[in-house]
PDB file of N, CA and C in Angstrom:
ATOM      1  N   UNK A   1       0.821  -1.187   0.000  1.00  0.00           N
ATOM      2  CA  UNK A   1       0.000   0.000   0.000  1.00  0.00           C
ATOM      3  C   UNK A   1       0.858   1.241   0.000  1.00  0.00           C
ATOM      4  N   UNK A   2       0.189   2.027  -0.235  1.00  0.00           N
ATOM      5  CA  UNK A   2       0.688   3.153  -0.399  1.00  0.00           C
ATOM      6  C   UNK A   2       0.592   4.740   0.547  1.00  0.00           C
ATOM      7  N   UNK A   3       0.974   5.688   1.356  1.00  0.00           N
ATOM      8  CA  UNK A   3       0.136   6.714   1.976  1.00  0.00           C
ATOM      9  C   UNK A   3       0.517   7.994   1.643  1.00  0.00           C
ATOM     10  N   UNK A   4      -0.519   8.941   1.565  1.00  0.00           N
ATOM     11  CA  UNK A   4      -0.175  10.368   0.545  1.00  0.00           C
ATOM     12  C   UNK A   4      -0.893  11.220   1.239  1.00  0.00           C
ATOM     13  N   UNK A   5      -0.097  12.126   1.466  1.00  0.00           N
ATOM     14  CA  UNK A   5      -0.228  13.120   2.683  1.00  0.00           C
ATOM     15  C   UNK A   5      -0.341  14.369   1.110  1.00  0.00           C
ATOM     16  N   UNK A   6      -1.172  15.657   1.349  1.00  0.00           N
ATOM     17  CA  UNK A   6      -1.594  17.025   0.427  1.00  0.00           C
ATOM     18  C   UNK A   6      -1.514  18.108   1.799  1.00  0.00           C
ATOM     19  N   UNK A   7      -0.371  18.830   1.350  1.00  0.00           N
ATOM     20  CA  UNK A   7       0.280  19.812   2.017  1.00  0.00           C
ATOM     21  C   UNK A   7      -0.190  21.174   1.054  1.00  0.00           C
ATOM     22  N   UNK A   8      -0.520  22.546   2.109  1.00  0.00           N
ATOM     23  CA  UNK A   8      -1.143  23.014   1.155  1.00  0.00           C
ATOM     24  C   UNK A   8      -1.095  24.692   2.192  1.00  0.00           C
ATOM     25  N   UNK A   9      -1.384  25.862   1.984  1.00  0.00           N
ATOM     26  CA  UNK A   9      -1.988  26.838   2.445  1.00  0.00           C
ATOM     27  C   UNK A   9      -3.822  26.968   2.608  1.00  0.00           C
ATOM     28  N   UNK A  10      -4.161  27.464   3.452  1.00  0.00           N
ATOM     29  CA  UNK A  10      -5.646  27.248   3.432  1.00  0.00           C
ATOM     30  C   UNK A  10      -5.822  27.865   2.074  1.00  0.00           C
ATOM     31  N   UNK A  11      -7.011  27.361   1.768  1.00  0.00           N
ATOM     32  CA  UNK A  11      -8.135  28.264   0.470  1.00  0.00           C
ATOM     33  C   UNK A  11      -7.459  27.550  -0.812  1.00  0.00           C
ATOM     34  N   UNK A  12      -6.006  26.521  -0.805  1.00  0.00           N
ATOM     35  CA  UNK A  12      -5.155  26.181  -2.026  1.00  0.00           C
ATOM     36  C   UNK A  12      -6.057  25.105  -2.962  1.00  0.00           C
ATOM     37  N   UNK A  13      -7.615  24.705  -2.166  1.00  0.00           N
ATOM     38  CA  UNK A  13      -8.113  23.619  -2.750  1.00  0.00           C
ATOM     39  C   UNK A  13      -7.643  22.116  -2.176  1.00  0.00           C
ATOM     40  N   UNK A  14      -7.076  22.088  -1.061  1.00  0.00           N
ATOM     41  CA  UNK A  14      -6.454  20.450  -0.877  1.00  0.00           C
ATOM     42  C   UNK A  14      -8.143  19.573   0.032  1.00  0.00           C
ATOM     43  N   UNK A  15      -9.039  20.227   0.516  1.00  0.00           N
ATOM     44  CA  UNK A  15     -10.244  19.455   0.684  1.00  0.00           C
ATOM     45  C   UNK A  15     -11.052  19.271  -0.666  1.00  0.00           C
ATOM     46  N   UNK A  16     -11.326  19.972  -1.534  1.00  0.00           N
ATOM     47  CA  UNK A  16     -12.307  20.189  -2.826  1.00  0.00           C
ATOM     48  C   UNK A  16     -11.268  18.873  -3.418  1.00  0.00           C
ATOM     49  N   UNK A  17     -10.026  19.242  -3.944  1.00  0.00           N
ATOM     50  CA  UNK A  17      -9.165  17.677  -4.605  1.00  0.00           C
ATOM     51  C   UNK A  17      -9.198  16.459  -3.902  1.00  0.00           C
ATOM     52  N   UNK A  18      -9.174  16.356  -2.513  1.00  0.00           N
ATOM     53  CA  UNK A  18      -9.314  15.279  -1.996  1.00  0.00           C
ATOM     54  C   UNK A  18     -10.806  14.330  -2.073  1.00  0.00           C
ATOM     55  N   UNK A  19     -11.994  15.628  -1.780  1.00  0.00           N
ATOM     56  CA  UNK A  19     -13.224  15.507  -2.177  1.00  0.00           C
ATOM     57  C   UNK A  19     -13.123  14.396  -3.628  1.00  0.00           C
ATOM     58  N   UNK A  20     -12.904  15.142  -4.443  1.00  0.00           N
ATOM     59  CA  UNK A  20     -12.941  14.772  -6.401  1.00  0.00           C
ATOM     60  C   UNK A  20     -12.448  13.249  -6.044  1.00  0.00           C
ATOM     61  N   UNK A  21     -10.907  13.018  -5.164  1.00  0.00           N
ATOM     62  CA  UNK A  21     -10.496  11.839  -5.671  1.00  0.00           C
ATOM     63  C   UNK A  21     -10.933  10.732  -4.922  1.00  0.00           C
ATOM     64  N   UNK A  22     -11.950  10.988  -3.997  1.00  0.00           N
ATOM     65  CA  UNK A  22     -12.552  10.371  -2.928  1.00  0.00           C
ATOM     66  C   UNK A  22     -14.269  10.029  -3.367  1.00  0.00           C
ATOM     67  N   UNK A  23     -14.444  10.693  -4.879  1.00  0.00           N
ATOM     68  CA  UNK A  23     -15.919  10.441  -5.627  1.00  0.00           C
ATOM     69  C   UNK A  23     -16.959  10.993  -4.453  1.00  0.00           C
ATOM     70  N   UNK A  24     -16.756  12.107  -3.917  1.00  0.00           N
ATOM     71  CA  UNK A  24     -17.691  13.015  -2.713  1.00  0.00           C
ATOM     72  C   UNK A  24     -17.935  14.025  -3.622  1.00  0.00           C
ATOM     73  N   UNK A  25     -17.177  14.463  -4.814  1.00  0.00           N
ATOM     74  CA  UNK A  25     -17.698  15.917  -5.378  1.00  0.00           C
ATOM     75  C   UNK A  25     -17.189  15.316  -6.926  1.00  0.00           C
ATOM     76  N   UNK A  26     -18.040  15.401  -8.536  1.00  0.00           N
ATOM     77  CA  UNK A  26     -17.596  15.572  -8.982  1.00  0.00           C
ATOM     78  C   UNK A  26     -16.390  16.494  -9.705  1.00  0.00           C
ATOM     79  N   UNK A  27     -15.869  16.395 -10.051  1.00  0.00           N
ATOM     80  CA  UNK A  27     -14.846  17.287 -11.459  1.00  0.00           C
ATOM     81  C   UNK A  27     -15.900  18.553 -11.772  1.00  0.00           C
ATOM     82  N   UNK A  28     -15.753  19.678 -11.944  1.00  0.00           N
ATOM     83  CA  UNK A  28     -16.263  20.851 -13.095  1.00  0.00           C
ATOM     84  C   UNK A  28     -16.063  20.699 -14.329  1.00  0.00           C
ATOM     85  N   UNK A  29     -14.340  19.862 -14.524  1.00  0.00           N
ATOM     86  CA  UNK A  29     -13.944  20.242 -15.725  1.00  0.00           C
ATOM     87  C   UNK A  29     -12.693  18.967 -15.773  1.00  0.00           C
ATOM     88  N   UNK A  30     -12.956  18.390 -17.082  1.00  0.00           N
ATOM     89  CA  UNK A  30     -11.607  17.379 -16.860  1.00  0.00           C
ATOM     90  C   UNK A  30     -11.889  15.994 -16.668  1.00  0.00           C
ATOM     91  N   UNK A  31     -10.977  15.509 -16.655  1.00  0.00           N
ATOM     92  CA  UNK A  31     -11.331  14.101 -15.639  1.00  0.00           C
ATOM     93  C   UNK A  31     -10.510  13.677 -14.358  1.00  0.00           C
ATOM     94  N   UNK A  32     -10.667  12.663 -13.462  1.00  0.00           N
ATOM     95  CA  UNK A  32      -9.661  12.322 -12.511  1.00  0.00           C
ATOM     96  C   UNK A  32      -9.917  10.945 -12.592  1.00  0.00           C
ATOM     97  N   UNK A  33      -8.414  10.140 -12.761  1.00  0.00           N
ATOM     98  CA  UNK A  33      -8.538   8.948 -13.278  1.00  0.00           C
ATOM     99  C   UNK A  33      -7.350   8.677 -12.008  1.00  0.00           C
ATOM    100  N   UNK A  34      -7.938   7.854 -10.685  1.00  0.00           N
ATOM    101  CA  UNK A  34      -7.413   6.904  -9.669  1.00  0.00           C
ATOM    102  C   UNK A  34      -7.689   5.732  -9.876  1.00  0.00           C
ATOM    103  N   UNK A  35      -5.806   4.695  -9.935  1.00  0.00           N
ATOM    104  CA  UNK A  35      -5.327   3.844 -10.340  1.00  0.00           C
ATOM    105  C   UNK A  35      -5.882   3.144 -11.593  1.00  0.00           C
ATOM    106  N   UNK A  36      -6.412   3.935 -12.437  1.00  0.00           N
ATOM    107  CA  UNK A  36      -6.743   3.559 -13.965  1.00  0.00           C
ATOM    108  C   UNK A  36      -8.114   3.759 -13.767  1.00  0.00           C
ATOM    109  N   UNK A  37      -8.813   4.298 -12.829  1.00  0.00           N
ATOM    110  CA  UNK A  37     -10.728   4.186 -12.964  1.00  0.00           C
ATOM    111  C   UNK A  37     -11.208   5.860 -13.083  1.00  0.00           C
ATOM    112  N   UNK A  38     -11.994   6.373 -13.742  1.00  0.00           N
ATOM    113  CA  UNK A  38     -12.271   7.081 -13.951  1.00  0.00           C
ATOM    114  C   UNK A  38     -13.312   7.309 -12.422  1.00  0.00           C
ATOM    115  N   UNK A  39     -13.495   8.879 -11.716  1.00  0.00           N
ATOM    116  CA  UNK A  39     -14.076   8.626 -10.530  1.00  0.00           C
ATOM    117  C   UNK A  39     -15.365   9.047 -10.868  1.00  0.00           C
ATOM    118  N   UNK A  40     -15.423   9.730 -11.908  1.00  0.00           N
ATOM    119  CA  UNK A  40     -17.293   9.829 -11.883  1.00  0.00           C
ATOM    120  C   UNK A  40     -17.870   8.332 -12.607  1.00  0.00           C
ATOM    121  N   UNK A  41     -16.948   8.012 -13.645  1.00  0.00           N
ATOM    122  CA  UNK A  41     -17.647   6.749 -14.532  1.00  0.00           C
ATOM    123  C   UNK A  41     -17.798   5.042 -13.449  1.00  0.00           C
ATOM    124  N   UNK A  42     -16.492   5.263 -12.629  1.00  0.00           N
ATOM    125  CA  UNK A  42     -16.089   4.033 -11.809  1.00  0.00           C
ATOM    126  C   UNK A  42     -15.995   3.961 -10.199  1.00  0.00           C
ATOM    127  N   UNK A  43     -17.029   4.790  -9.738  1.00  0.00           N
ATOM    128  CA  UNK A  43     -17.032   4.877  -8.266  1.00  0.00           C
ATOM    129  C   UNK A  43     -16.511   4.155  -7.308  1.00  0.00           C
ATOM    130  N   UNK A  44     -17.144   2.533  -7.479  1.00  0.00           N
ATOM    131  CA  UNK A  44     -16.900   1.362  -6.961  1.00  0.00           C
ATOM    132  C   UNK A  44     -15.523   0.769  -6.632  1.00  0.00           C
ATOM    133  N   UNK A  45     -15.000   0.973  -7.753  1.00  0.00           N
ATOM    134  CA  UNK A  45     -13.783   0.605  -8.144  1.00  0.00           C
ATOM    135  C   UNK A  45     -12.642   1.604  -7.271  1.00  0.00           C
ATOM    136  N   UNK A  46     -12.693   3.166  -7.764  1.00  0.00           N
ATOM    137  CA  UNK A  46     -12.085   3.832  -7.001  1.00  0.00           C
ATOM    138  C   UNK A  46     -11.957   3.642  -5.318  1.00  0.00           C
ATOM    139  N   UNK A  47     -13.382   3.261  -5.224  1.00  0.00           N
ATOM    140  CA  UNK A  47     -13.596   3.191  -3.640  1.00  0.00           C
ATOM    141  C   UNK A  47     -12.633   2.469  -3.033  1.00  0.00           C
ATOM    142  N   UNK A  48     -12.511   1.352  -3.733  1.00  0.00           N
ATOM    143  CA  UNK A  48     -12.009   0.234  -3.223  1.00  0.00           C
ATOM    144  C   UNK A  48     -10.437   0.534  -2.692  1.00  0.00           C
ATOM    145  N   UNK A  49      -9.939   1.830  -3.563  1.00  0.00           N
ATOM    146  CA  UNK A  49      -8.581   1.406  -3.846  1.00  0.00           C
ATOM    147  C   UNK A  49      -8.166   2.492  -3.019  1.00  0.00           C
ATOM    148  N   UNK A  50      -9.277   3.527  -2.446  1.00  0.00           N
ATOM    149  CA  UNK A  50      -8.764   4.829  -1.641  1.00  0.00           C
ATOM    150  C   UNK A  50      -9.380   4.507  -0.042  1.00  0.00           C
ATOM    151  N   UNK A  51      -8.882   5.616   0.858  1.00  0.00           N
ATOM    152  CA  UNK A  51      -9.307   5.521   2.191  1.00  0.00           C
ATOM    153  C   UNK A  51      -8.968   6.813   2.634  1.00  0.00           C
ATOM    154  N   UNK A  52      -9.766   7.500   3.002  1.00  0.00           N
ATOM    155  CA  UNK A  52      -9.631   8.846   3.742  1.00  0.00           C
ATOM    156  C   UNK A  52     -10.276   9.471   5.136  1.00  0.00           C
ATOM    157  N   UNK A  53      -8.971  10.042   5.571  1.00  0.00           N
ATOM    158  CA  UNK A  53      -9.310   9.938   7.374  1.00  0.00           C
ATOM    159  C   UNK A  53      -8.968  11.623   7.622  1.00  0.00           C
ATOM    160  N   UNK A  54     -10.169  12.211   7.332  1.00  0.00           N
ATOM    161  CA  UNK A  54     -10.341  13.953   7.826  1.00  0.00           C
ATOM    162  C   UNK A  54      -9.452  13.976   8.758  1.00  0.00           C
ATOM    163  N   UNK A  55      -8.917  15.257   8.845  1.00  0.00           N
ATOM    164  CA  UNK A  55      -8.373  16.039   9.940  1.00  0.00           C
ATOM    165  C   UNK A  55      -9.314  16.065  10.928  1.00  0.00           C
ATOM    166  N   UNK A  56     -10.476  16.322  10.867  1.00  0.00           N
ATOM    167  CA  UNK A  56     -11.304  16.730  11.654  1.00  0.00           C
ATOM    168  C   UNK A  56     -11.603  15.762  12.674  1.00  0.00           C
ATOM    169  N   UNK A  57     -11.771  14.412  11.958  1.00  0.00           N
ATOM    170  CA  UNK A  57     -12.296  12.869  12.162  1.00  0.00           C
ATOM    171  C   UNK A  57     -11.284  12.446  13.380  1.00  0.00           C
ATOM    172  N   UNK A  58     -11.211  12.414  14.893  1.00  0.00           N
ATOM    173  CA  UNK A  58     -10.155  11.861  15.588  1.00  0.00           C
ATOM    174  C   UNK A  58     -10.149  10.194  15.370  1.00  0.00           C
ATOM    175  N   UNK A  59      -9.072   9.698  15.593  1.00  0.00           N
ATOM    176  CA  UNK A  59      -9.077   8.186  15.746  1.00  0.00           C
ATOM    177  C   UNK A  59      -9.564   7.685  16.683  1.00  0.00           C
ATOM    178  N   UNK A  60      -9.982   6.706  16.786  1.00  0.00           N
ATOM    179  CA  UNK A  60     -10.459   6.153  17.778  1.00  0.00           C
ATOM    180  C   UNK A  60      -9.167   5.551  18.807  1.00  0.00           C
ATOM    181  N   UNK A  61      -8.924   5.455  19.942  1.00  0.00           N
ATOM    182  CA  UNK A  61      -8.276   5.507  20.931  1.00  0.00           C
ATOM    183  C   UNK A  61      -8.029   3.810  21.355  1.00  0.00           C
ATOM    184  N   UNK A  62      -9.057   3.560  21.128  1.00  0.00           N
ATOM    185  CA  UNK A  62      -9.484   1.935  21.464  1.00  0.00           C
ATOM    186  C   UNK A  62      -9.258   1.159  20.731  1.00  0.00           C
ATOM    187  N   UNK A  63      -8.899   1.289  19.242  1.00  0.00           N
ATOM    188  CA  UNK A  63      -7.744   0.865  18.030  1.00  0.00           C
ATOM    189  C   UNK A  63      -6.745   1.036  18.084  1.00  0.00           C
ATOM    190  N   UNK A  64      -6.020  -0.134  17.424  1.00  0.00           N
ATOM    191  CA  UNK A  64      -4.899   0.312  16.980  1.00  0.00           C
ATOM    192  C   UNK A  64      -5.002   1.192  16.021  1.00  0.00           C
ATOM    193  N   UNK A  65      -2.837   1.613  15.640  1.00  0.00           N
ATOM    194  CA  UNK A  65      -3.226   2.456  14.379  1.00  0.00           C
ATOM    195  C   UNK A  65      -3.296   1.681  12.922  1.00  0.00           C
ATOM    196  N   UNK A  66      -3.322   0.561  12.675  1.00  0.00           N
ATOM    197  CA  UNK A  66      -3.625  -0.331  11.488  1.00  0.00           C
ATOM    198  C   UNK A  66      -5.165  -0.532  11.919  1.00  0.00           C
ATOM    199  N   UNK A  67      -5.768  -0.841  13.037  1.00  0.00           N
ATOM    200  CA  UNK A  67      -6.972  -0.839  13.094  1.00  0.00           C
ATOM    201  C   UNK A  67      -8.372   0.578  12.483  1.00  0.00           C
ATOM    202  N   UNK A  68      -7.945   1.640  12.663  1.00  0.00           N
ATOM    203  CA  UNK A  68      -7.555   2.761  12.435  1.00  0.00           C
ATOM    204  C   UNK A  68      -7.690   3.050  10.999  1.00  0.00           C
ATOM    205  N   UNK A  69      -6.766   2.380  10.233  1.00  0.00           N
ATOM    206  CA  UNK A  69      -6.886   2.631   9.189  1.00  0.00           C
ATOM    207  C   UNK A  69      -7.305   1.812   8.242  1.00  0.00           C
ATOM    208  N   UNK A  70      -7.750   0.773   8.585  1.00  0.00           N
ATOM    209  CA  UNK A  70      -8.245  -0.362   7.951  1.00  0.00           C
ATOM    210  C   UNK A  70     -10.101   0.156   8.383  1.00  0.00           C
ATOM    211  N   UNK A  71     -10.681   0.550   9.105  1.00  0.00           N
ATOM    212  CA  UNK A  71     -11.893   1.085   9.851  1.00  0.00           C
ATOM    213  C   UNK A  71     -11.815   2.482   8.792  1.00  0.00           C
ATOM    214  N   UNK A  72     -10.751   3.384   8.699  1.00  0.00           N
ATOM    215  CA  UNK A  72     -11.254   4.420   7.174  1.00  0.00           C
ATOM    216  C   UNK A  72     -11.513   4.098   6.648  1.00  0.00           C
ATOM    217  N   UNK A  73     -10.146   3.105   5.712  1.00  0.00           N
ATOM    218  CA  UNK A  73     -10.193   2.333   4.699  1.00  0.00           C
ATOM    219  C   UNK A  73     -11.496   1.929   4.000  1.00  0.00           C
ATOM    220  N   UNK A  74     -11.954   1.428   4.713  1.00  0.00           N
ATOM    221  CA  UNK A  74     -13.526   0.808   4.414  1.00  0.00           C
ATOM    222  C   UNK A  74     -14.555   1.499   4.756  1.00  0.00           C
ATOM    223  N   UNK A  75     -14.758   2.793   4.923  1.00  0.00           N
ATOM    224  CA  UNK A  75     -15.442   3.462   4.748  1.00  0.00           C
ATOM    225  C   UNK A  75     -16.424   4.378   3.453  1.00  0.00           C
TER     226      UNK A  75
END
């Protein structure tokens, strides 16, 4: 697996892109193609292959941290 951290200034767009590649907001314009699936045409697929854990979202305490992220993961 892989993990990818988006470093950014506020207002730079790094929630709206994460949104797009997470199939929560389409594209305006373009396409976004994660690990070969298109995210508006291939939702399912994308899903499978991403996992995203808000800033906002605390971990749960009572997990581990593979527990943790396997519990995003599949979200």
């Amino acid at each position: 697996g892989e993990l990818f951290g988006l470093l950014g200034p506020n207002g730079a767009g790094k929630t709206t892109t994460i949104n797009v590649l997470s199939c929560l907001l389409n594209p305006t314009s373009g396409s976004v193609i994660v690990g070969g699936y298109d995210v508006e045409k291939e939702q399912g697929k994308v899903k499978e292959l991403i996992g995203v854990c808000p800033q906002d979202t605390a971990v749960f305490s009572c997990l581990t941290g593979r527990e943790n992220v396997e519990l995003f993961g599949n979200l």
